[in-house]
C-alpha atoms as a PDB file:
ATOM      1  CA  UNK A   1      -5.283   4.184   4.681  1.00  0.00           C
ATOM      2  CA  UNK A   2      -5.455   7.436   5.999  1.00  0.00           C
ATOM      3  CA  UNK A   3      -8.511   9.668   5.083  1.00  0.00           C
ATOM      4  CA  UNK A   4      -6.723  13.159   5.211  1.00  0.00           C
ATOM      5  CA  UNK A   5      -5.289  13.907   1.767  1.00  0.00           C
ATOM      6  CA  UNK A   6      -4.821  17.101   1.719  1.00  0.00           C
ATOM      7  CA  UNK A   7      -3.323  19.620  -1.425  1.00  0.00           C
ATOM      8  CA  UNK A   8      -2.591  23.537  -0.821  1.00  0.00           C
ATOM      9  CA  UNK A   9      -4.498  25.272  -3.532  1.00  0.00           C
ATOM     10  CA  UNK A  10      -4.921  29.254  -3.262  1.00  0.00           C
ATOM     11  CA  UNK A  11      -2.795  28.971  -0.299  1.00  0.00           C
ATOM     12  CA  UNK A  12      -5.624  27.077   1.081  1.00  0.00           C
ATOM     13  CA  UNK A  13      -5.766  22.863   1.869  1.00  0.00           C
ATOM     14  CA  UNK A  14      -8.648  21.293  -0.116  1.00  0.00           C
ATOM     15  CA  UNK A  15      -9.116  17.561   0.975  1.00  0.00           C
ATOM     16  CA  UNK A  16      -8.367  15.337  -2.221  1.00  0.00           C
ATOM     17  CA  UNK A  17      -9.158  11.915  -3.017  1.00  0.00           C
ATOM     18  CA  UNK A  18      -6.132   9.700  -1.453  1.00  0.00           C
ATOM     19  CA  UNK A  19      -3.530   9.021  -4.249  1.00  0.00           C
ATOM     20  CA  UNK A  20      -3.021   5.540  -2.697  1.00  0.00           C
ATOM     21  CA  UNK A  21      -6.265   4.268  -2.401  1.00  0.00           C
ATOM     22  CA  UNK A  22      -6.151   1.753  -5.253  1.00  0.00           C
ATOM     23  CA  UNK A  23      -3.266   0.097  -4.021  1.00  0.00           C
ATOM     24  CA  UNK A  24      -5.872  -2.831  -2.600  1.00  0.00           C
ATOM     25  CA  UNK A  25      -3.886  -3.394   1.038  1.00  0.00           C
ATOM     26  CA  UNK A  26      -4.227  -1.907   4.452  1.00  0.00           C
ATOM     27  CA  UNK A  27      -0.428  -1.215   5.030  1.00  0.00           C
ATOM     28  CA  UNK A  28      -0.214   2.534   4.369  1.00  0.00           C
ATOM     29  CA  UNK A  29       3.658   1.974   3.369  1.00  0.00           C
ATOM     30  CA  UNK A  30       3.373  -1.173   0.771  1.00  0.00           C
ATOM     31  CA  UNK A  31       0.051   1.378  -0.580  1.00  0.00           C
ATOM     32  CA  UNK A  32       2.687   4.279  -1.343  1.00  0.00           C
ATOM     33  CA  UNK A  33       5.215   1.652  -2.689  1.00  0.00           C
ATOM     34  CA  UNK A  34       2.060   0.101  -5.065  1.00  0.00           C
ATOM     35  CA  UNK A  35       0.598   3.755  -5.988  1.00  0.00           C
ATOM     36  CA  UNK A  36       4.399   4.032  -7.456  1.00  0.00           C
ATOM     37  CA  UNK A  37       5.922   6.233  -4.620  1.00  0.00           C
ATOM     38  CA  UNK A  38       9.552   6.044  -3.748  1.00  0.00           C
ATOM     39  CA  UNK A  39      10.938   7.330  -0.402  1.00  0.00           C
ATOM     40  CA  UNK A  40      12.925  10.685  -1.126  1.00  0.00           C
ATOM     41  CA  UNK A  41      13.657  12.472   2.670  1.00  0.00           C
ATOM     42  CA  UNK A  42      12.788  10.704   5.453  1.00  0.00           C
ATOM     43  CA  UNK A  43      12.669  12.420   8.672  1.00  0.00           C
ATOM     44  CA  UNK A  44      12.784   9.179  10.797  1.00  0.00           C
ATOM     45  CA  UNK A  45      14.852   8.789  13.553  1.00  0.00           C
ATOM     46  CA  UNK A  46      16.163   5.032  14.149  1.00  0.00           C
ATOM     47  CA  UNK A  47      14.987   4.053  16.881  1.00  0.00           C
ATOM     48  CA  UNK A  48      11.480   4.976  16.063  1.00  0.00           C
ATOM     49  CA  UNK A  49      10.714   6.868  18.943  1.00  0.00           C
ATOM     50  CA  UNK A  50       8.986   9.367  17.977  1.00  0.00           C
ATOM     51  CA  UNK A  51       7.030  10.771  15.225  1.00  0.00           C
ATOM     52  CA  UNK A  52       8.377  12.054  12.202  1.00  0.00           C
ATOM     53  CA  UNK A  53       8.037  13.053   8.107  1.00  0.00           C
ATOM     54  CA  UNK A  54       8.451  11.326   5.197  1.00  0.00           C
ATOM     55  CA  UNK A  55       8.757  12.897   1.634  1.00  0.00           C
ATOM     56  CA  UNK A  56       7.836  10.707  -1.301  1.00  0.00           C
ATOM     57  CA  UNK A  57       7.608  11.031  -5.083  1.00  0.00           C
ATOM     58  CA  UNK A  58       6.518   9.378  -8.286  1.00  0.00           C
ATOM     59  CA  UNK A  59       6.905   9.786 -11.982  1.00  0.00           C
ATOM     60  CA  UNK A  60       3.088   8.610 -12.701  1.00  0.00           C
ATOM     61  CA  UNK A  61       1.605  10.948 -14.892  1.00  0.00           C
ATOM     62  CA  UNK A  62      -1.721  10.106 -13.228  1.00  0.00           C
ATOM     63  CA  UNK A  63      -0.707  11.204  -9.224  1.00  0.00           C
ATOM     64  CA  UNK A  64       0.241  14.118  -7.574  1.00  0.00           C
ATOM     65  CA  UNK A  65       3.917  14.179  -7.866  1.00  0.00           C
ATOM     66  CA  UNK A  66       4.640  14.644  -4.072  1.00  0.00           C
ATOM     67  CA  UNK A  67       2.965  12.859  -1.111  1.00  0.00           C
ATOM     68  CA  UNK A  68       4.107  14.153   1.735  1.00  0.00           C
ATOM     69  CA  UNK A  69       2.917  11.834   5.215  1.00  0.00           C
ATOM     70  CA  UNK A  70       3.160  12.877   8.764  1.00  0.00           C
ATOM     71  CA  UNK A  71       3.270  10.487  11.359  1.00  0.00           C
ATOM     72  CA  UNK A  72       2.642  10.991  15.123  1.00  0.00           C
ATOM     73  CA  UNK A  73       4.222   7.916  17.514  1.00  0.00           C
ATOM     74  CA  UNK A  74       1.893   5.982  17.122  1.00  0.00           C
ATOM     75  CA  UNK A  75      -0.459   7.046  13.860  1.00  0.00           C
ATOM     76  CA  UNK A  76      -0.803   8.897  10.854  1.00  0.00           C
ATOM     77  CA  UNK A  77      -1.800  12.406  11.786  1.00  0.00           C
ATOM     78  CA  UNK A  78      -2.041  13.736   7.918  1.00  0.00           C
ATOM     79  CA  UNK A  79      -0.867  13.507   4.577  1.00  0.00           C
ATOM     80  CA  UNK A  80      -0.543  16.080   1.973  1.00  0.00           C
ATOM     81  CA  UNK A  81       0.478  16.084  -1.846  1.00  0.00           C
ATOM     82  CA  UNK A  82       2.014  18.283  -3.696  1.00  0.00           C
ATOM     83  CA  UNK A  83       1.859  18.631  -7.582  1.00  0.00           C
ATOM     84  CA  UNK A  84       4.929  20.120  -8.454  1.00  0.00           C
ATOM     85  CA  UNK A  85       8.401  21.497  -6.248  1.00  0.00           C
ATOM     86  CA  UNK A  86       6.773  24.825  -5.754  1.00  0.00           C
ATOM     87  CA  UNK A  87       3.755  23.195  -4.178  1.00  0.00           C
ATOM     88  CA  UNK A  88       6.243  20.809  -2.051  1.00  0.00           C
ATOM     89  CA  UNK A  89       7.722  24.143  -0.755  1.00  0.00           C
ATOM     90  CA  UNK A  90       4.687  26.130  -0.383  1.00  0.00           C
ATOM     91  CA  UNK A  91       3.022  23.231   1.438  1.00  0.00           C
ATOM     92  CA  UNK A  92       6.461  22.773   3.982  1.00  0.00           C
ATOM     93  CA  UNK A  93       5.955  26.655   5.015  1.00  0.00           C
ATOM     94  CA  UNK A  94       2.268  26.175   6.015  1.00  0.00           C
ATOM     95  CA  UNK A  95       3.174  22.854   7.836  1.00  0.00           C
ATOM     96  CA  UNK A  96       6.323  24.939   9.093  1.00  0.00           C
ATOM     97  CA  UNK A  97       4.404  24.991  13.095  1.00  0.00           C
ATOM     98  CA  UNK A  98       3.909  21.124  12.901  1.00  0.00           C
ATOM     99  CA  UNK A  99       7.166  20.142  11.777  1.00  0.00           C
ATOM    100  CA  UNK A 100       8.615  21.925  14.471  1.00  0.00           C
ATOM    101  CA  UNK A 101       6.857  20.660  16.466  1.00  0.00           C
ATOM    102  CA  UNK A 102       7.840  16.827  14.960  1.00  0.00           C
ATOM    103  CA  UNK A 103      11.475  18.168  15.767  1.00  0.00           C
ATOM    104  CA  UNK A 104      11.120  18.872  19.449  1.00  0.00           C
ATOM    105  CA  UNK A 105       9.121  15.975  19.928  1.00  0.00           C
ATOM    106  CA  UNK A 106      12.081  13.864  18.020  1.00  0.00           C
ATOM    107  CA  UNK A 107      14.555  16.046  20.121  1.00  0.00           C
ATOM    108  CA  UNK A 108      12.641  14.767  23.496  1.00  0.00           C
ATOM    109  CA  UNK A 109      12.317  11.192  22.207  1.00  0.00           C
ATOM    110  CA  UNK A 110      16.006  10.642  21.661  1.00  0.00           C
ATOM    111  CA  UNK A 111      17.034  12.763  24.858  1.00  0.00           C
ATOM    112  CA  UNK A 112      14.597  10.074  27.192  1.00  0.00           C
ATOM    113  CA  UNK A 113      15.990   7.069  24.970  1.00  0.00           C
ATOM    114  CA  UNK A 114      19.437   8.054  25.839  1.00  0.00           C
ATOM    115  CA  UNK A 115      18.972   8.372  29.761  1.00  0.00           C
ATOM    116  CA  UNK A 116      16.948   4.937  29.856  1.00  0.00           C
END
């Protein structure tokens, strides 16, 4: 799983114990499906070539309601909850530099794919 769980608090991130942890299983996605996370925007691109952002939510009283993962090409680069919508939105404006970054680098990925 990944180690960086992080949650914006006093528009500051504060590493937080991972919200998927007890899920028992080393696949980070069947973890977020067993911690009771369901996919909600997913910034993949098909053809999986290059890195991207997933959104996911959960009812569970007991978990942050937003678990937000970043994913380079080939890792996990972060992954940040959110307790509430405000929090989702406050933590996609600090995280605004990365995932434009994510976008270029999804931009580039699809423009090399298409010339091969």
């Amino acid at each position: 799983m990944n180690s960086y769980e992080w949650d914006l608090t006093q528009q500051a991130f504060k590493e937080v114990p991972d919200p998927t942890a007890d899920a028992e299983t080393s696949d980070v996605k069947e973890a977020i499906s067993k911690s009771g996370y369901v996919l909600e925007i997913s910034g993949d691109i098909d053809d999986g070539v290059s890195s991207s952002v997933q959104i996911y939510a959960t009812e569970k009283p007991d978990k942050p309601r937003f678990y937000i993962d970043v994913m380079g090409q080939n890792t996990g680069i972060a992954t940040f909850v959110a307790s509430d919508v405000i929090s989702l939105l406050e933590t996609l404006k600090q995280l605004h530099p990365l995932l434009t970054l994510i976008g270029i680098d999804q931009f580039a990925g699809t423009q090399i794919a298409g010339r091969s």
